[in-house]
N, C-alpha and C. Protein backbone atom coordinates (compact mmCIF):
# COMPACT_ATOMS: atom_id res chain seq x y z
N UNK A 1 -44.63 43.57 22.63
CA UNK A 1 -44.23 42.36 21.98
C UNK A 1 -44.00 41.28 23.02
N UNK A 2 -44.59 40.25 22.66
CA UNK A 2 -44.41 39.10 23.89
C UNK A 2 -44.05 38.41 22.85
N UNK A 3 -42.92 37.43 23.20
CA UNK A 3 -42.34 36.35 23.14
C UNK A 3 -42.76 35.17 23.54
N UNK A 4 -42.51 33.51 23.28
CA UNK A 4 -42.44 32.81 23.82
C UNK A 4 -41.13 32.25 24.62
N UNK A 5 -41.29 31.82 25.79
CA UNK A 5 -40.13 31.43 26.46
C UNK A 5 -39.16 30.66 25.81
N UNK A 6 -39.99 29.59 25.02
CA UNK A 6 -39.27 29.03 24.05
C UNK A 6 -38.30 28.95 23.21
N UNK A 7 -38.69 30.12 22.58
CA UNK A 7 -38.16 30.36 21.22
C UNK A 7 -36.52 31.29 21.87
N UNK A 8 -36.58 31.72 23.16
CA UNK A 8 -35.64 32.18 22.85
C UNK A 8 -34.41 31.66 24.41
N UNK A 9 -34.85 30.41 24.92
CA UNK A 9 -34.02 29.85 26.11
C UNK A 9 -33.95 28.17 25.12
N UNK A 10 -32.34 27.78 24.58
CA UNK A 10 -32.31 26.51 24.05
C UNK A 10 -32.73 25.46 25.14
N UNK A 11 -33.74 24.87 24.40
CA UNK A 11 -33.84 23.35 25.20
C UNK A 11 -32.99 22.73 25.64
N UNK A 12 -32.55 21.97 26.38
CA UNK A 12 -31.46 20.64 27.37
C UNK A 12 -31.70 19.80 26.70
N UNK A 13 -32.76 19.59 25.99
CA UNK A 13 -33.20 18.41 25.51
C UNK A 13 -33.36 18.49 23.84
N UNK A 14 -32.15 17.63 23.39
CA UNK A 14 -32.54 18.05 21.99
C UNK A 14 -33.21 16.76 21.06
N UNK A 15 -33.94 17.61 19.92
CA UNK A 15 -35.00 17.06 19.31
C UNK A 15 -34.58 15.71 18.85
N UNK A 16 -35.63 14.45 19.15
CA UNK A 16 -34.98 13.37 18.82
C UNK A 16 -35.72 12.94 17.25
N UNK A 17 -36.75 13.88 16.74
CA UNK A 17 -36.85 13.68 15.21
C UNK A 17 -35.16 14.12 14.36
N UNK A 18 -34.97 15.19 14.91
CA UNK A 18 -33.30 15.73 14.35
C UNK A 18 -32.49 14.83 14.35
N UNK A 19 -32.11 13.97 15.72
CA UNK A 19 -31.13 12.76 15.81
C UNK A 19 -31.04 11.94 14.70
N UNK A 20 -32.44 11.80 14.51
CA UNK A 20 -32.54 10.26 13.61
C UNK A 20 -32.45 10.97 11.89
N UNK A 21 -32.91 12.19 11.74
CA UNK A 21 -32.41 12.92 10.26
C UNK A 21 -31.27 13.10 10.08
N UNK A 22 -30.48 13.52 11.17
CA UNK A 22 -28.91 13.51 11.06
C UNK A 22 -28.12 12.27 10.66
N UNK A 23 -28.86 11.48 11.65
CA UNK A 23 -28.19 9.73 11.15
C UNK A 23 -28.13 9.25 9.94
N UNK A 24 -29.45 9.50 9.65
CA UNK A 24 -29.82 8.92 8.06
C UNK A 24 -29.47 9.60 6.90
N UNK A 25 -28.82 10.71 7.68
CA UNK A 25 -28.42 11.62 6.44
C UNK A 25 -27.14 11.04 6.30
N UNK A 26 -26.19 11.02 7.36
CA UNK A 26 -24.78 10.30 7.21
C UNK A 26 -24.68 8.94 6.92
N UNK A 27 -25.55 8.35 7.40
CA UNK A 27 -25.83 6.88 7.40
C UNK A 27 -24.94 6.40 6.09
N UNK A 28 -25.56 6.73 4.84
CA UNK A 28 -24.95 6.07 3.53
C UNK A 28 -23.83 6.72 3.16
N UNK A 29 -23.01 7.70 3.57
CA UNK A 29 -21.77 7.93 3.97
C UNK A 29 -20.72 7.34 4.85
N UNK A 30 -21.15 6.58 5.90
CA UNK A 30 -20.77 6.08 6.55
C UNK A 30 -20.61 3.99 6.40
N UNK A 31 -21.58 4.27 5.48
CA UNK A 31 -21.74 2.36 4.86
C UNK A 31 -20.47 2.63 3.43
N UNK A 32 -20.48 3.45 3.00
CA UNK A 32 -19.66 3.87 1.82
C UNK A 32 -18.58 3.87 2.59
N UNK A 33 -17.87 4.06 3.56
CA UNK A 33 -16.66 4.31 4.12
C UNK A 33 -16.09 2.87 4.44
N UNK A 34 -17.16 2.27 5.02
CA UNK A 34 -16.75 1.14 5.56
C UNK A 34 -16.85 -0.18 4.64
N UNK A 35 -17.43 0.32 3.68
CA UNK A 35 -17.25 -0.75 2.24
C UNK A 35 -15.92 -0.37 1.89
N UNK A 36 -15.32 1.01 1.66
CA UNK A 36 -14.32 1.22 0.71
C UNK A 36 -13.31 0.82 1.70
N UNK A 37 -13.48 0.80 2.89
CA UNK A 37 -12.03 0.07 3.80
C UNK A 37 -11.75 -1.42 3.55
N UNK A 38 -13.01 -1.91 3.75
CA UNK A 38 -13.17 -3.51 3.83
C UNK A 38 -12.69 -3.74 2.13
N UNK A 39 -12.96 -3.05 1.04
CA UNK A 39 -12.42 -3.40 -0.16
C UNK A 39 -11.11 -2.85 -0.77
N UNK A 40 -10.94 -2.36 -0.08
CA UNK A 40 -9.30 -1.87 0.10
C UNK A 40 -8.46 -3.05 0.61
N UNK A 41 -9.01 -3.33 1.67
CA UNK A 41 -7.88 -4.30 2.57
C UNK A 41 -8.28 -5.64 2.00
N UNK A 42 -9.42 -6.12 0.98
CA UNK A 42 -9.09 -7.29 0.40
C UNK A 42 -8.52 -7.14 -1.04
N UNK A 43 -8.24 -5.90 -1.50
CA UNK A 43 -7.14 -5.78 -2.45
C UNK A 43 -5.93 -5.69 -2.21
N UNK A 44 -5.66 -5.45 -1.31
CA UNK A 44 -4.22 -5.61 -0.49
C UNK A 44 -3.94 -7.46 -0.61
N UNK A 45 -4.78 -7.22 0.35
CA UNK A 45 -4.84 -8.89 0.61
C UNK A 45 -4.46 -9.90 -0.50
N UNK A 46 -5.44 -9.98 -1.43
CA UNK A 46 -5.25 -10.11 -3.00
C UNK A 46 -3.96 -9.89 -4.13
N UNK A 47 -3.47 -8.49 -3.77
CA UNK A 47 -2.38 -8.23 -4.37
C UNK A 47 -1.05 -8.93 -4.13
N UNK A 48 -1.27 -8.84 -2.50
CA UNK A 48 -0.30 -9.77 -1.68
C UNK A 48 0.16 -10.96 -2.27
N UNK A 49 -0.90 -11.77 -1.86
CA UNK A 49 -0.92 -13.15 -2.49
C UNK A 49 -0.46 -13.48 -3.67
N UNK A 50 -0.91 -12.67 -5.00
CA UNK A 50 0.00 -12.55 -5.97
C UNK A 50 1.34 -12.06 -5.83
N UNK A 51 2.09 -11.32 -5.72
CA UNK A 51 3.15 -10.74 -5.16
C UNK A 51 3.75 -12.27 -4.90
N UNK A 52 3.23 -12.93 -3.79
CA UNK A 52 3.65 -14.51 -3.26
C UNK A 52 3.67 -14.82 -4.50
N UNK A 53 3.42 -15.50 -4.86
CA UNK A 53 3.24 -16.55 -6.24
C UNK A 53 4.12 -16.00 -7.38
N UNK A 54 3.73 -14.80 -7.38
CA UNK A 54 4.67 -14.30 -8.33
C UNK A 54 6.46 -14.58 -8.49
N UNK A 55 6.48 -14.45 -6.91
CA UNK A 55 8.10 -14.87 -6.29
C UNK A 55 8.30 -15.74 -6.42
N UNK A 56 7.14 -17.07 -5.82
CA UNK A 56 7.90 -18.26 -5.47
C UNK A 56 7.80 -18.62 -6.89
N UNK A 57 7.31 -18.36 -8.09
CA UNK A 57 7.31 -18.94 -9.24
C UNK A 57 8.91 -18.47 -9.89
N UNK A 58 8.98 -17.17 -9.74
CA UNK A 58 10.70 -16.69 -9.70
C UNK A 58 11.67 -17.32 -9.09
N UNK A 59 11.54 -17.69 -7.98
CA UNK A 59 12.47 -18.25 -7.42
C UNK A 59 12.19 -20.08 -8.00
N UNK A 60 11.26 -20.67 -7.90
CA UNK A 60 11.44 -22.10 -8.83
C UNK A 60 12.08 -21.49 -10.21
N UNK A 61 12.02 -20.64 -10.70
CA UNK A 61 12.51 -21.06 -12.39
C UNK A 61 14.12 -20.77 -12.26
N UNK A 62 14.31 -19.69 -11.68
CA UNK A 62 15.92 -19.23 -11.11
C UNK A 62 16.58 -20.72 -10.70
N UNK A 63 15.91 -21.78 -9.63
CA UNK A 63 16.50 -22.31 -9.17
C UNK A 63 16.73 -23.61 -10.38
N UNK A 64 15.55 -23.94 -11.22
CA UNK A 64 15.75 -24.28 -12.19
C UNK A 64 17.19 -23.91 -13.29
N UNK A 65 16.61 -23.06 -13.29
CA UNK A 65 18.03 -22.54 -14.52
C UNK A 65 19.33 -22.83 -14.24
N UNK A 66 19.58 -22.07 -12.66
CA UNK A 66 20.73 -22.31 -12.06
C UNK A 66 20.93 -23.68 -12.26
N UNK A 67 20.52 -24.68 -12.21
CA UNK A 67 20.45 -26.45 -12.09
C UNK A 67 20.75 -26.63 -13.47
N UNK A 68 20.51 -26.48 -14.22
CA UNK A 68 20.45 -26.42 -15.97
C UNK A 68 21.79 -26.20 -16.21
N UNK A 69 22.11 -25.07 -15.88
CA UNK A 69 22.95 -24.22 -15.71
C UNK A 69 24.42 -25.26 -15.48
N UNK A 70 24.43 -25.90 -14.12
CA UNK A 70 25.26 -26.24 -13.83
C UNK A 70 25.55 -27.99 -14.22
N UNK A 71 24.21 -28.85 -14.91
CA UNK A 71 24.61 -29.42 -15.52
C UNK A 71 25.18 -29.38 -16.78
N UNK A 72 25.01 -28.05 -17.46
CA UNK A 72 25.68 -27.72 -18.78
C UNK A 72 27.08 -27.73 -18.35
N UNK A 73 27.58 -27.27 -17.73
CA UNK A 73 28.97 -26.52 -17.28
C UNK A 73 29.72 -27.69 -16.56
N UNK A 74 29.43 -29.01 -16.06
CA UNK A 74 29.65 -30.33 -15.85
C UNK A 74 29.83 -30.95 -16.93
N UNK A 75 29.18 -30.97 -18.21
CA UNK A 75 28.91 -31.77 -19.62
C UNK A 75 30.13 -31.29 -20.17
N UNK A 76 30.11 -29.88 -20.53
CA UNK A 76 31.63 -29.64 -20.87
C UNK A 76 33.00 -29.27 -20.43
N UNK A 77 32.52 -29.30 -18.93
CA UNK A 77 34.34 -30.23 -18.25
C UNK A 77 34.54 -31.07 -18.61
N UNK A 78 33.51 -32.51 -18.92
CA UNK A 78 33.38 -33.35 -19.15
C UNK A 78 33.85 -34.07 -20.61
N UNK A 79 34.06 -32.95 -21.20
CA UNK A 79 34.01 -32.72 -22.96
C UNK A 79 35.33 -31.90 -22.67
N UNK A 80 35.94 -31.35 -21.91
CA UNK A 80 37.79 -30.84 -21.90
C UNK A 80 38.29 -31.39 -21.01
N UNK A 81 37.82 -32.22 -20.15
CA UNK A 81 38.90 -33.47 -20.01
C UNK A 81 39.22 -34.45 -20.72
N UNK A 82 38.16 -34.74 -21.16
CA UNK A 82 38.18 -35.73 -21.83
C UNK A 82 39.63 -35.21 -23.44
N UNK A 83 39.28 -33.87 -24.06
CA UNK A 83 40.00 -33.40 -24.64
C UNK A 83 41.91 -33.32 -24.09
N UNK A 84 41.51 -33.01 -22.68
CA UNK A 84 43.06 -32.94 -22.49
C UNK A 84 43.66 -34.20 -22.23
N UNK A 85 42.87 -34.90 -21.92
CA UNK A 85 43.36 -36.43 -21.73
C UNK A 85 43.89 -37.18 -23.32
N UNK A 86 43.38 -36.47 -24.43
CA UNK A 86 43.52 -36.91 -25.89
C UNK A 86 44.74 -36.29 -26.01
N UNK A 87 44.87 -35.19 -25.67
CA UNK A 87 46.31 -34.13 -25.90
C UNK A 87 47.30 -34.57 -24.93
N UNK A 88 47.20 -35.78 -23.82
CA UNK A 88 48.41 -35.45 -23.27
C UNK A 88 48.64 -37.12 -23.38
N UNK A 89 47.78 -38.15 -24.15
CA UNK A 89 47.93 -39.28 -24.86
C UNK A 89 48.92 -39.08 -26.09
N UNK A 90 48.62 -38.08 -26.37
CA UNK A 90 49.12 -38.29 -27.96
C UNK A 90 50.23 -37.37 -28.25
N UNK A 91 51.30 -37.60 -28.86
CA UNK A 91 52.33 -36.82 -29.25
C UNK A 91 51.46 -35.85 -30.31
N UNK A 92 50.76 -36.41 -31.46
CA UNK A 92 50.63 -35.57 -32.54
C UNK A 92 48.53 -35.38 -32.00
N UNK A 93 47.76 -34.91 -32.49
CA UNK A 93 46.06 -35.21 -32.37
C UNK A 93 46.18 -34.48 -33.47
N UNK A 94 45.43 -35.35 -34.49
CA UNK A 94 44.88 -35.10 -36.11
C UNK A 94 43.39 -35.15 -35.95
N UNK A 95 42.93 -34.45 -36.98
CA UNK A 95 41.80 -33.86 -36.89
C UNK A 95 40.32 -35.19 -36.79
N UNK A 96 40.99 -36.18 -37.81
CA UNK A 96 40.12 -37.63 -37.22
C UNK A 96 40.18 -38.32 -36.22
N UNK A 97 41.08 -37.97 -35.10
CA UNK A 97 41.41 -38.36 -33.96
C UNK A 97 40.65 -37.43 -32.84
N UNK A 98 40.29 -36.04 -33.18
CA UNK A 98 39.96 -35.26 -32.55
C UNK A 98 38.08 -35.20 -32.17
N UNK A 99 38.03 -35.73 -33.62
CA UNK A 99 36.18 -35.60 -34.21
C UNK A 99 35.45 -36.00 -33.27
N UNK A 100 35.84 -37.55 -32.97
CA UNK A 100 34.89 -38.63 -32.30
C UNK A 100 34.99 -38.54 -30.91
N UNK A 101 35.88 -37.53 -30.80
CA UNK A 101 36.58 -37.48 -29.06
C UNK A 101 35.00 -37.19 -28.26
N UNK A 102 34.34 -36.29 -28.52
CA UNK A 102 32.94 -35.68 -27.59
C UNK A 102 32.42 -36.89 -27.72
N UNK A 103 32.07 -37.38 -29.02
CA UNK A 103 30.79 -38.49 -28.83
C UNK A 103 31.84 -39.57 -27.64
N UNK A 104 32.45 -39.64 -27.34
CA UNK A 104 33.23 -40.67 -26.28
C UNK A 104 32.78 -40.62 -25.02
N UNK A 105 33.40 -38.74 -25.21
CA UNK A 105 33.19 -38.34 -23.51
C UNK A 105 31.94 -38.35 -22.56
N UNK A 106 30.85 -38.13 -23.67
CA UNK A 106 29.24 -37.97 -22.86
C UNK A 106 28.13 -38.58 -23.52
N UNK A 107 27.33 -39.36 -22.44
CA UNK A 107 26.05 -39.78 -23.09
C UNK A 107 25.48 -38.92 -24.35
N UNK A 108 24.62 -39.88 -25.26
CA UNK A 108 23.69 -39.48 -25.98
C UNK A 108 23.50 -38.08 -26.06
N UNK A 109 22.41 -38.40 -24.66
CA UNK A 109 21.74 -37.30 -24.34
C UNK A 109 22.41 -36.20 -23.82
N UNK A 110 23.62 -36.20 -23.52
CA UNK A 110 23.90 -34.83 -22.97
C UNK A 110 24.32 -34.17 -24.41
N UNK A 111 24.88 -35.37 -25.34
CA UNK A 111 25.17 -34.38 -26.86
C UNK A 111 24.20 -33.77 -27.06
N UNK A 112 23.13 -34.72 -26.82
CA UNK A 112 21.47 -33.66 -28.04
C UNK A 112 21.57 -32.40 -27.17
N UNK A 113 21.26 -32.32 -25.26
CA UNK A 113 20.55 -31.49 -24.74
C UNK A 113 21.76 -30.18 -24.98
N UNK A 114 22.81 -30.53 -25.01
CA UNK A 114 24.11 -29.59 -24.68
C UNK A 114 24.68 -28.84 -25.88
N UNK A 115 24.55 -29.72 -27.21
CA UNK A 115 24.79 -29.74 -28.32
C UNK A 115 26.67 -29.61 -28.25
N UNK A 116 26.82 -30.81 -27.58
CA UNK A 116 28.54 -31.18 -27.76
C UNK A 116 29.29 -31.32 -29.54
N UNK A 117 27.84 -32.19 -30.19
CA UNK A 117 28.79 -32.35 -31.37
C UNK A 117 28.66 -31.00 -32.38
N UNK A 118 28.61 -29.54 -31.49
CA UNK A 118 29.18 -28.35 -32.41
C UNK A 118 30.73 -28.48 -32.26
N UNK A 119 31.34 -29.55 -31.44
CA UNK A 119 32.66 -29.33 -31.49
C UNK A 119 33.37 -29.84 -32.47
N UNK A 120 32.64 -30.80 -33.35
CA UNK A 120 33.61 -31.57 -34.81
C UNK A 120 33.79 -30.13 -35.35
C-alpha cells in the first residue's frame, strides 16, 4: 500500500478556497449582529429621549399646578381676611352683611376661577 505524502503530513499552508467559504458562511451572521447592535443602541437612544420629554413635560405641569395651586390658596386668605376684618368691625355680622363680603374681597375673576361665591 503506498500512500501519498499528502494525504497524511497537514499542509502549513491552509486552503485559501476554505478561507473565503468560511467567511461567507459567517459573513450574514456577522452583518445580523452588527445590525442588531446598531438597532439596539438607537432604541435606547430613542427611548431615552422620550423618557426626557416625558419628564420635562411632568415637571412643566407639576410646576404649573403648584402655581395654580398657590394662587388659589392666596384668593382665599384673601377671602378670610377680608372675613376677619368683617368680624372684628362688627359687634353683631348678620347674614346680609356677611353675603357680599367675598364679592368685596377679590376681583371678578378670581370669584369665577376660584369659585369664592360658594361662600354666600
Amino acid at each position: 500500500m503506498h500512500m501519498k505524502a499528502n494525504t497524511l503530513i497537514p499542509s502549513s499552508h491552509p486552503n485559501p478556497g476554505a478561507a473565503k467559504l468560511h467567511l461567507v458562511r459567517f459573513l450574514p451572521l456577522l452583518i445580523l449582529a452588527v445590525s442588531l447592535i446598531i438597532t439596539h443602541q438607537l432604541w435606547q437612544d430613542a427611548r431615552q429621549n422620550a423618557m426626557q420629554y416625558l419628564q420635562a413635560d411632568f415637571d412643566s405641569r407639576v410646576h404649573e399646578a403648584a402655581i395654580r395651586t398657590e394662587r388659589r390658596m392666596a384668593a382665599y386668605e384673601q377671602v378670610l381676611r377680608g372675613a376677619r376684618g368683617l368680624f372684628a368691625a362688627s359687634v353683631s355680622v348678620e347674614r346680609d352683611e356677611f353675603t357680599p363680603m367675598p364679592v368685596r374681597c377679590v376681583s371678578k375673576k378670581t370669584i369665577r376661577v376660584f369659585g369664592v361665591l360658594a361662600l354666600r
